[in-house]
Protein backbone atom coordinates (compact mmCIF):
# COMPACT_ATOMS: atom_id res chain seq x y z
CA UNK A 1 -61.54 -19.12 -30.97
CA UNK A 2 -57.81 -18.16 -30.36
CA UNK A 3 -56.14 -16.98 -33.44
CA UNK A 4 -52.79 -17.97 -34.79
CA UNK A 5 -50.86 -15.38 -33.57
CA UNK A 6 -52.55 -15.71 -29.74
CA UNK A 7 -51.30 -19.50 -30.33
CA UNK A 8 -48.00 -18.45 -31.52
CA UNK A 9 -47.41 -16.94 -27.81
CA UNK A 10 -48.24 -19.97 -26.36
CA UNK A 11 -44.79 -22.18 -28.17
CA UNK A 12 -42.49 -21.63 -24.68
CA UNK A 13 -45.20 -22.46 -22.50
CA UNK A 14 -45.59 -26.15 -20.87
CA UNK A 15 -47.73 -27.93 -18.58
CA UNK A 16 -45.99 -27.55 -15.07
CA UNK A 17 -46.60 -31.03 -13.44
CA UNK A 18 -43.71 -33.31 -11.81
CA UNK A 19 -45.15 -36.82 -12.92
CA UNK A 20 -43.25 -39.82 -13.23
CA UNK A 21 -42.84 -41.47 -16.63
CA UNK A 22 -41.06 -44.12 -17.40
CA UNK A 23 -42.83 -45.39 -20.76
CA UNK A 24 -43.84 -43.87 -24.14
CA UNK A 25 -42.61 -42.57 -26.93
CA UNK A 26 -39.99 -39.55 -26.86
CA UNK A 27 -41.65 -36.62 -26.59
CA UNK A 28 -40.88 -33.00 -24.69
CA UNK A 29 -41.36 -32.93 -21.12
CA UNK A 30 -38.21 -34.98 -18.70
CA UNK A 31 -38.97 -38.14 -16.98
CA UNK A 32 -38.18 -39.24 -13.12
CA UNK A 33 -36.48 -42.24 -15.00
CA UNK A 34 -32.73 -41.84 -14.93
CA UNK A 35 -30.50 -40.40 -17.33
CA UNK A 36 -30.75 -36.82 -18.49
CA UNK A 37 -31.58 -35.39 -21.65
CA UNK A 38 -28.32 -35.30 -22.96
CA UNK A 39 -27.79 -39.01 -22.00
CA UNK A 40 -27.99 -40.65 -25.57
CA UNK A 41 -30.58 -44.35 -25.26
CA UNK A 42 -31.31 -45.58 -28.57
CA UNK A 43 -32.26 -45.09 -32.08
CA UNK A 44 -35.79 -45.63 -33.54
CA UNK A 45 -37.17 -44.76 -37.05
CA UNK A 46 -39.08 -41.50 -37.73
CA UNK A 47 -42.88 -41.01 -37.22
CA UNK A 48 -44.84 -38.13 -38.51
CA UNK A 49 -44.89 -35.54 -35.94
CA UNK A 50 -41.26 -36.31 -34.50
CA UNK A 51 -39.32 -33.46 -33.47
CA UNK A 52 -37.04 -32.85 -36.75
CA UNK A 53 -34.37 -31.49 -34.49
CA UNK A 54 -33.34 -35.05 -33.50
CA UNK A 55 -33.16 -36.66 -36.52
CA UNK A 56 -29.50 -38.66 -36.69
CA UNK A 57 -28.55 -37.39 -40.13
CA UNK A 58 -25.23 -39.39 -40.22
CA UNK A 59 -27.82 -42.96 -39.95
CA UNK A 60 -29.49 -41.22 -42.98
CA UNK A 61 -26.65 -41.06 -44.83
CA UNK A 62 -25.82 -44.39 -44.10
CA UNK A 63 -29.16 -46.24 -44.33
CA UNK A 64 -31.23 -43.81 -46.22
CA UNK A 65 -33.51 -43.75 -43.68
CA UNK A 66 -34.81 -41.32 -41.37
CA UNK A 67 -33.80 -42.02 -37.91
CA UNK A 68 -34.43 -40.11 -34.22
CA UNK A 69 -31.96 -40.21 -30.93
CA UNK A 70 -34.08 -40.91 -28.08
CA UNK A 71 -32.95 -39.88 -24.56
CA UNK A 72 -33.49 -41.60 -21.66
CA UNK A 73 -35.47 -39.06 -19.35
CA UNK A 74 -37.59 -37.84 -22.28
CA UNK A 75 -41.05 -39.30 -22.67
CA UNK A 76 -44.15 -37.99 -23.84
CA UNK A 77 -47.17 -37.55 -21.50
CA UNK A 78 -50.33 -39.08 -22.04
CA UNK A 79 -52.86 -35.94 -21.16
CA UNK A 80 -56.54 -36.34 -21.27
CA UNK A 81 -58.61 -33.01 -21.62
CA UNK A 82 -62.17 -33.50 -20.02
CA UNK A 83 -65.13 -30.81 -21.64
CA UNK A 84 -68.32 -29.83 -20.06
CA UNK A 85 -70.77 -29.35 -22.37
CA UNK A 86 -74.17 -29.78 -20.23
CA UNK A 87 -76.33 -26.80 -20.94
CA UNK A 88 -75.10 -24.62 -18.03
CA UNK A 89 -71.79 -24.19 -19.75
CA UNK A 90 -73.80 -22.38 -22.47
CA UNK A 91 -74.37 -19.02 -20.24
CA UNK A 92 -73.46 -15.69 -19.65
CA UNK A 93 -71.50 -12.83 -21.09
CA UNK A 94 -69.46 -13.61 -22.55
CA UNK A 95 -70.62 -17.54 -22.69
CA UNK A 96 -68.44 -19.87 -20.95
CA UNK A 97 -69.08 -21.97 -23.94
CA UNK A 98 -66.59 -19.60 -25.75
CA UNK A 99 -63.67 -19.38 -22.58
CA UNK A 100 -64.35 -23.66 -22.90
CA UNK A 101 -63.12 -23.67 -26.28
CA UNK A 102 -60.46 -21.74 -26.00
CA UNK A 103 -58.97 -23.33 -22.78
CA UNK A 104 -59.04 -26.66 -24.49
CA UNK A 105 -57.42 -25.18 -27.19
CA UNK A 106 -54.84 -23.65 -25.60
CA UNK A 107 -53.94 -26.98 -23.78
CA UNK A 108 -53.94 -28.80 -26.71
CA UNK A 109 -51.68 -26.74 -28.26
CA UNK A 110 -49.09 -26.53 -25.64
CA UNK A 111 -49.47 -30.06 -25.11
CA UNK A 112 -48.96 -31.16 -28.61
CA UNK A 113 -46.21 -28.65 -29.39
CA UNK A 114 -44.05 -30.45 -26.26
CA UNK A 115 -44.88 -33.35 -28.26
CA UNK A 116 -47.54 -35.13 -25.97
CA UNK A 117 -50.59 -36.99 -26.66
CA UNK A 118 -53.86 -35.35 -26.36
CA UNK A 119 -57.24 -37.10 -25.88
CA UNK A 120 -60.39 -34.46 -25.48
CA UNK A 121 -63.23 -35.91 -23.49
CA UNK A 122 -66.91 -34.91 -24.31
CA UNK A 123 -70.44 -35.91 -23.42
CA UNK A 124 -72.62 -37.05 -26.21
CA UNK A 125 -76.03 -37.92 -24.85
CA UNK A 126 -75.24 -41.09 -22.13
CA UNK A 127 -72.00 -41.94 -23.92
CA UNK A 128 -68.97 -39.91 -23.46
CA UNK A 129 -67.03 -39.38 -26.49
CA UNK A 130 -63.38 -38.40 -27.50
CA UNK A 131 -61.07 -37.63 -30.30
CA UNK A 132 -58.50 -40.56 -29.84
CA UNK A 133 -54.84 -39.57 -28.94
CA UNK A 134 -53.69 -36.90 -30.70
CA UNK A 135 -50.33 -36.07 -31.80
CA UNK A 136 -47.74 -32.93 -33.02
CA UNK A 137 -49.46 -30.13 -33.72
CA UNK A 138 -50.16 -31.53 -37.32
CA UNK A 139 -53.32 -32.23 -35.35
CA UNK A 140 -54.44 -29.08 -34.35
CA UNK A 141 -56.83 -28.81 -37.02
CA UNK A 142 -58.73 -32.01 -35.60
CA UNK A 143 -58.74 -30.30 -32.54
CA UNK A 144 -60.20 -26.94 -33.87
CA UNK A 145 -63.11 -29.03 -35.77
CA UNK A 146 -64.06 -31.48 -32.98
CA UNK A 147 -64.70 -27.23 -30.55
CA UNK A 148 -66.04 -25.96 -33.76
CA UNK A 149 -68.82 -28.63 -33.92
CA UNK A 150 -68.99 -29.31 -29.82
CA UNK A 151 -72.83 -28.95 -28.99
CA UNK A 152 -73.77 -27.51 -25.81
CA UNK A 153 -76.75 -28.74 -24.96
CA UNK A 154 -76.18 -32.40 -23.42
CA UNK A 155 -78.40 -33.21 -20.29
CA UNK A 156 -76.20 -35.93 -19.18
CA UNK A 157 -73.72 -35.25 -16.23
CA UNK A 158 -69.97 -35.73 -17.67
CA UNK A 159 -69.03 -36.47 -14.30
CA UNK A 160 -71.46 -39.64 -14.82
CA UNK A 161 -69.72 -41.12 -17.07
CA UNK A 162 -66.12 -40.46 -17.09
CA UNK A 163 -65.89 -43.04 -14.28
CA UNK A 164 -67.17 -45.97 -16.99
CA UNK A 165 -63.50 -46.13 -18.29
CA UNK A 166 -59.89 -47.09 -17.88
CA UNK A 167 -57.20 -44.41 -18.30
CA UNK A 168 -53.16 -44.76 -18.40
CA UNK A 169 -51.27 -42.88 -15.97
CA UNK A 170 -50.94 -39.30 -16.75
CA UNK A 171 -52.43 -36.15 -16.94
CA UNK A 172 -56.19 -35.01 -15.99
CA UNK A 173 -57.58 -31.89 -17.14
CA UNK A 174 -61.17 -30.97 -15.96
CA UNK A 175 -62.83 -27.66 -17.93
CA UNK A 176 -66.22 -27.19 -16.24
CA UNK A 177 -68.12 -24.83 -13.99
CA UNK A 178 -68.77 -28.12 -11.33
CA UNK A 179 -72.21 -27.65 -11.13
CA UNK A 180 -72.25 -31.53 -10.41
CA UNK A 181 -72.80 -33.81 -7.30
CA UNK A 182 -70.38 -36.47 -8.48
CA UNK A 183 -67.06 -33.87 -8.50
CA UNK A 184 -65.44 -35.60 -5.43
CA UNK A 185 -66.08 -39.04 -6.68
CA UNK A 186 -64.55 -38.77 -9.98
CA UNK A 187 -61.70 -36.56 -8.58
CA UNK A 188 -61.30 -40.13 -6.50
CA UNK A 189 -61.61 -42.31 -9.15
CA UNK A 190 -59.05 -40.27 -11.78
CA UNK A 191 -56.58 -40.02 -8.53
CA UNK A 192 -56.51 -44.06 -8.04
CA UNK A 193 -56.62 -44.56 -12.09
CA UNK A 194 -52.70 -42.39 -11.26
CA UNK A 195 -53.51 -39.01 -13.18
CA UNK A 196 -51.94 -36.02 -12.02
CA UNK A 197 -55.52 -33.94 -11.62
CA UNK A 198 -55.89 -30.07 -12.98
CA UNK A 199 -59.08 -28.35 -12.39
CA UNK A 200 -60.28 -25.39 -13.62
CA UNK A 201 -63.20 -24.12 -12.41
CA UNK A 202 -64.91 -22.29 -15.52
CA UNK A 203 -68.07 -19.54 -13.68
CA UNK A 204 -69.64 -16.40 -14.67
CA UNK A 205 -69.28 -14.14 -12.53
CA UNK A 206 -72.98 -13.15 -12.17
CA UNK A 207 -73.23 -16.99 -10.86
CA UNK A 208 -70.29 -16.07 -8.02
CA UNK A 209 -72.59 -12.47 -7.46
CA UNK A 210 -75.46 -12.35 -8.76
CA UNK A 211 -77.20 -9.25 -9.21
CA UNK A 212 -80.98 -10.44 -9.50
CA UNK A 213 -83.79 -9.05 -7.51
CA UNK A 214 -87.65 -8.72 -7.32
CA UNK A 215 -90.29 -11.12 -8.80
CA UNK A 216 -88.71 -13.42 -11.02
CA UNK A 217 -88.97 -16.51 -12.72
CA UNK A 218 -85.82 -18.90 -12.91
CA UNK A 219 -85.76 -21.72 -15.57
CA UNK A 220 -83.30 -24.66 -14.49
CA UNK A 221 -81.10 -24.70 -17.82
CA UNK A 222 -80.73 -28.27 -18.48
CA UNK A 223 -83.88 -29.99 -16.85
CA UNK A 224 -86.16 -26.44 -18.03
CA UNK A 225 -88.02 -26.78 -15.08
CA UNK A 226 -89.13 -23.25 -13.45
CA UNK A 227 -89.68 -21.58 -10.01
CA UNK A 228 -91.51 -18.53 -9.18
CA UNK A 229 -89.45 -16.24 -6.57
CA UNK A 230 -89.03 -13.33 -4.89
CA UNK A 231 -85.56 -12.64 -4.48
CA UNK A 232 -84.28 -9.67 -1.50
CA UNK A 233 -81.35 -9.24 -0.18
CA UNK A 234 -81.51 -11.88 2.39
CA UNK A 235 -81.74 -14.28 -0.26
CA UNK A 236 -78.80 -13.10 -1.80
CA UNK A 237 -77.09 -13.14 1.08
CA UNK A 238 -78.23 -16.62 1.66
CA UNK A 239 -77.09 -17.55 -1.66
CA UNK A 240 -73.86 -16.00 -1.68
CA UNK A 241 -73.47 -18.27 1.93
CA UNK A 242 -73.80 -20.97 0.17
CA UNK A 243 -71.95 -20.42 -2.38
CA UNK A 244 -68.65 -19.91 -0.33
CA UNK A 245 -69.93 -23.44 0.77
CA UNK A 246 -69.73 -24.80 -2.36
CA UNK A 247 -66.08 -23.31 -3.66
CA UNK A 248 -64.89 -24.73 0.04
CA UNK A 249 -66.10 -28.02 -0.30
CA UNK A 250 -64.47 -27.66 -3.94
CA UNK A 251 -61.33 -26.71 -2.78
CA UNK A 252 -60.99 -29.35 0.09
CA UNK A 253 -61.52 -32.15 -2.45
CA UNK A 254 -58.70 -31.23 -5.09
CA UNK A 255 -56.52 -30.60 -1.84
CA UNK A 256 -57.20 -33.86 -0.27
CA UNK A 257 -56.68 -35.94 -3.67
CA UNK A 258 -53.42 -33.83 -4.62
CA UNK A 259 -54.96 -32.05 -7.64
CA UNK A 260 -54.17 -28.15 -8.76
CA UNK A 261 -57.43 -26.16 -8.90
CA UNK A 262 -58.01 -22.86 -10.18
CA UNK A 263 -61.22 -20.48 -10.69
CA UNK A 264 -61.83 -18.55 -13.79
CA UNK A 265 -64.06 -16.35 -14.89
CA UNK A 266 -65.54 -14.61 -18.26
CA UNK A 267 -64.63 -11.61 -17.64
CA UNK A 268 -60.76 -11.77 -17.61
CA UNK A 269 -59.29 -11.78 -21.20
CA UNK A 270 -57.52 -15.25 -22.21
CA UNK A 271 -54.55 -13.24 -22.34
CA UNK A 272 -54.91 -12.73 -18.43
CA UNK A 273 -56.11 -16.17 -18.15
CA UNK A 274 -53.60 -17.87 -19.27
CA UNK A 275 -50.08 -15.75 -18.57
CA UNK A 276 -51.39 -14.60 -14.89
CA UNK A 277 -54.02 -17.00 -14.10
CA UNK A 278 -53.08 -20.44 -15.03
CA UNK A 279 -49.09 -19.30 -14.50
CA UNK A 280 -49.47 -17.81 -11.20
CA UNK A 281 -51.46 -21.20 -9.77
CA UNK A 282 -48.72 -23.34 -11.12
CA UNK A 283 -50.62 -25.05 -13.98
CA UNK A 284 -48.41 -23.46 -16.56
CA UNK A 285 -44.90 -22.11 -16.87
């Protein structure tokens, strides 16, 4: 997974998503509330994981205890980080398991460095799973254990069961390569539950072009069941049609329901990925 110095480039980066917030504890990104950030609201007392910069070091002197300003139009954002980890995530070269990992890290990091709470999403069997809010990077290390030990070999569809539960308003962040018929329902149901959606659509890119022909046989990686075929250049075509179907039907759904989408492939570096990818569709700045 990224190393500390990749993650050190990341510390200027943030999530680049207008979203109202009116509630919450301070944290790093600016709120549609009034005030601005140099408008002075209230004291509170210090957490772990507070920004040191704002502790009121007069009230310490005075009380002996460590205080924070807070500012009216900063609030942290509540961002929830969904994972694929069916079986067909665990493919090609490199595996998309791998780019997974490292996009989740990579968003928890920014995330908890603007001082946001992150919640990673994961199927488990029929039950989906997740590592509870997470806050200041102080939690990074929970982070790096819960993609250390993530399993890719779950047959149930995420998109099943993200739907069976209640989410704040905030931010949505879907890591998966779609291969689901339930995408434009939960992309509904997240929209009316008021996240602000981000999709990134995780492919190889001999699943985009594939470069298979003759007799072959083709095993279905998470139901194992096989089919004989001949493949020629017709079916290629035909698949390649379809395809372009799919990405279009894709791309009208995150357009209709306001979310940012974005296609990545394995065989662009993270470096790439991240500082001309994710930048250039928005998702980051």
């Amino acid at each position: 997974m990224l190393d500390k110095s990749f993650l050190n480039k990341l510390n200027t980066l943030k999530l680049n998503y207008r979203l109202s917030i009116n509630k919450g504890y301070s944290g790093g990104r600016k709120s549609n509330a009034k005030g601005s950030s140099s408008e002075f609201s209230d004291f509170r007392e210090y957490i772990h994981g507070d920004d040191f910069r704002k502790i009121d070091w007069n009230a310490y002197g005075r009380f002996e205890k460590l205080y924070v300003k807070e500012f009216m139009e900063e609030r942290e954002v509540l961002i929830n980080i969904f994972l694929d980890n069916s079986k067909s995530i665990d493919f090609g070269m490199p595996q998309k398991a791998e780019f997974l990992k490292n996009l989740a890290l990579a968003f928890s990091y920014i995330g908890l460095n603007n001082l946001d709470r992150i919640n990673l999403y994961y199927g488990e069997e029929s039950n989906l799973k997740e590592s509870g809010y997470l806050r200041s990077k102080n939690s990074l290390n929970k982070v790096i254990e819960l993609l250390d030990s993530l399993c890719f070999q779950n047959k149930t569809d995420i998109f099943t069961l993200i739907e069976k539960r209640f989410y704040k308003p905030g931010i949505s962040i879907i890591i998966s390569d779609l291969f689901t018929d339930e995408f434009q329902n939960i992309i509904k149901y997240l929209s009316y539950m008021n996240q602000k959606i981000i999709v990134i659509h995780l492919l190889d890119k001999k699943e985009i072009k594939p470069d298979l022909i003759g007799d072959l046989r083709l095993i279905d990686s998470e139901t194992l069941e096989d089919n004989d075929i001949s493949i020629n250049r017709a079916i290629l075509n035909s698949y390649e049609n379809t395809f372009k179907n799919f990405l279009k039907g894709i791309k009208e759904t995150t357009k209709k329901y306001g979310a940012i989408y974005t296609l990545i492939t394995n065989e662009f570096s993270m470096e790439k990925i991240i500082f001309e990818r994710l930048m250039g569709a928005g998702i980051l700045r």
